[in-house]
C-alpha atoms as a PDB file:
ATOM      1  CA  UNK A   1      52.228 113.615 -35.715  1.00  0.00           C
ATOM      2  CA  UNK A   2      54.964 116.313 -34.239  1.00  0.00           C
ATOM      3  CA  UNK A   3      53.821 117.817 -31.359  1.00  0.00           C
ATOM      4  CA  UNK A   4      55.738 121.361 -29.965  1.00  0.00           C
ATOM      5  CA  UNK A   5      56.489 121.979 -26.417  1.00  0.00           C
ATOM      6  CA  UNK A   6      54.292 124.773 -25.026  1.00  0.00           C
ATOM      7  CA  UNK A   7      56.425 127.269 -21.973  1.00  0.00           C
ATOM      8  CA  UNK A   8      54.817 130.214 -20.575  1.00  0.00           C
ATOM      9  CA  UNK A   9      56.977 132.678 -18.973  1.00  0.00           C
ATOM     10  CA  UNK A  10      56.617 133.853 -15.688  1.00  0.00           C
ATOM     11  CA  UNK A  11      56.000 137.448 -16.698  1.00  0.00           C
ATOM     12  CA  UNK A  12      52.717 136.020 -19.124  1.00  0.00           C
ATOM     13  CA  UNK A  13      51.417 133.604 -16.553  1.00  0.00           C
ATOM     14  CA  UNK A  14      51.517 136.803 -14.175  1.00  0.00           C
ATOM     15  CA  UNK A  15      49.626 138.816 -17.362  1.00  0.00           C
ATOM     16  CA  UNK A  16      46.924 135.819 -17.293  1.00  0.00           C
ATOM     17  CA  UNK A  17      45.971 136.414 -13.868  1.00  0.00           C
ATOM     18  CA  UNK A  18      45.088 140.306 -13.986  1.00  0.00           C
ATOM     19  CA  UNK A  19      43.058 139.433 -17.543  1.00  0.00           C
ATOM     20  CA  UNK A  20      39.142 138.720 -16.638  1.00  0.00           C
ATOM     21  CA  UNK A  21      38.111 135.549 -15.381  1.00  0.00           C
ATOM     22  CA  UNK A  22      35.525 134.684 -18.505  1.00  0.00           C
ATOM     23  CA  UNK A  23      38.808 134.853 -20.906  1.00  0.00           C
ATOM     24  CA  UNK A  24      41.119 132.620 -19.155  1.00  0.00           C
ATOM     25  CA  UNK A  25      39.734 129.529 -19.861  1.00  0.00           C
ATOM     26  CA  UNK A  26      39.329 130.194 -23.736  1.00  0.00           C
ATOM     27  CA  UNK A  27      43.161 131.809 -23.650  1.00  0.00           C
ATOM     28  CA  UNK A  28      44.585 128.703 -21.917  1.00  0.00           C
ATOM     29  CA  UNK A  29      42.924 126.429 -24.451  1.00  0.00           C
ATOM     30  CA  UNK A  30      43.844 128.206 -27.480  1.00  0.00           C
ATOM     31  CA  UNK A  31      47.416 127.977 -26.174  1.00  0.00           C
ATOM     32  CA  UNK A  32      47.097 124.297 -25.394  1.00  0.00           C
ATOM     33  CA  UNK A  33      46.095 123.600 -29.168  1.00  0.00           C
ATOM     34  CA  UNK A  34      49.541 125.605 -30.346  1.00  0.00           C
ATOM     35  CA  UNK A  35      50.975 122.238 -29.351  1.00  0.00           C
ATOM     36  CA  UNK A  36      49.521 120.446 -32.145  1.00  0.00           C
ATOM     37  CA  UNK A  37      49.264 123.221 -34.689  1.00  0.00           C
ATOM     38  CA  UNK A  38      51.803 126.383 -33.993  1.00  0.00           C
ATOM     39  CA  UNK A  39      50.335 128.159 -36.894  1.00  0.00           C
ATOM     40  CA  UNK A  40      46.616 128.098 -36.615  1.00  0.00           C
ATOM     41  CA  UNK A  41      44.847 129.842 -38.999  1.00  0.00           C
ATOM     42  CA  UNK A  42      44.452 133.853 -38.304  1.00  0.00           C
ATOM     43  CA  UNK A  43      47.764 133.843 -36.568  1.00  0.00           C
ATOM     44  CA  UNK A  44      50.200 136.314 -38.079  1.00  0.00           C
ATOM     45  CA  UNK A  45      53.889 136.827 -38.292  1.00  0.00           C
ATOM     46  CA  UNK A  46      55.846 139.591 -36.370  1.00  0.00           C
ATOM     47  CA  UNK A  47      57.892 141.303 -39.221  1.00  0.00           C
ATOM     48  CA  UNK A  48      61.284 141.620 -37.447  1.00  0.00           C
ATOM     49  CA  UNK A  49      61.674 138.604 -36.297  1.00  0.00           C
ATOM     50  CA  UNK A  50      62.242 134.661 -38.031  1.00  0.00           C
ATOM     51  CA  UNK A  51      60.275 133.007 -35.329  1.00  0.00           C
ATOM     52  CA  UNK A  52      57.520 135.415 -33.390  1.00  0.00           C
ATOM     53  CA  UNK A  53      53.432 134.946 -34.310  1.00  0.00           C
ATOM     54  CA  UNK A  54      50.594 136.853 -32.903  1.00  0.00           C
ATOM     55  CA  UNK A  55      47.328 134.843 -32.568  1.00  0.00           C
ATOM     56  CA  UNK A  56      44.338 136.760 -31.054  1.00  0.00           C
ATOM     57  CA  UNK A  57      41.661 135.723 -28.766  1.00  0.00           C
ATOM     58  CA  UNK A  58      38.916 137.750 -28.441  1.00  0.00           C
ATOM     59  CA  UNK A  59      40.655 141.030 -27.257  1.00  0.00           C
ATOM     60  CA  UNK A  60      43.699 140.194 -26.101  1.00  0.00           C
ATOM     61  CA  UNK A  61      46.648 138.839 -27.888  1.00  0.00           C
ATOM     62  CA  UNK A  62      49.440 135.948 -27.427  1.00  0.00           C
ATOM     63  CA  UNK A  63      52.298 136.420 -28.755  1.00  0.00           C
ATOM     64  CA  UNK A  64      54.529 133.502 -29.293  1.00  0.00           C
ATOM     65  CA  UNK A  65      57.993 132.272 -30.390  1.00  0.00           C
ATOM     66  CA  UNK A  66      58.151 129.222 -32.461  1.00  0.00           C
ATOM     67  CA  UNK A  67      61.613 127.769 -31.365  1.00  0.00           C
ATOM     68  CA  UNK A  68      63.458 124.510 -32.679  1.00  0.00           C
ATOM     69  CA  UNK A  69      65.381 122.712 -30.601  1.00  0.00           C
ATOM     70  CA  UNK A  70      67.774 119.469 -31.154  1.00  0.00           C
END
């Protein structure tokens, strides 16, 4: 099984912390699991872009690139 590298950047991890307290724990796990799966189902592409997905959790959205790296 392929697993993807999950970053967040500083600017989201700074988002995370003014979001309320009952929603962090279910947005940290749902990004967790984009390790295993990057597309999960209900996640949606960005048109514009090759690589960029929106998933949403409850609601508030992540928005996510899906890079490949050698």
């Amino acid at each position: 099984m392929v697993f993807y590298r999950v970053e967040i950047s500083r600017s989201a991890a700074k988002e995370l912390r003014g979001i309320d307290r009952m929603w962090i724990p279910k947005i940290v796990a749902t990004i967790e699991t984009l390790k295993a799966e990057p597309r999960p189902s209900g996640c949606k592409k960005l048109v514009g872009s090759d690589h960029t997905y929106r998933l949403r959790i409850g609601d508030y959205r992540v928005i996510y690139d899906i890079m490949m790296t050698l």
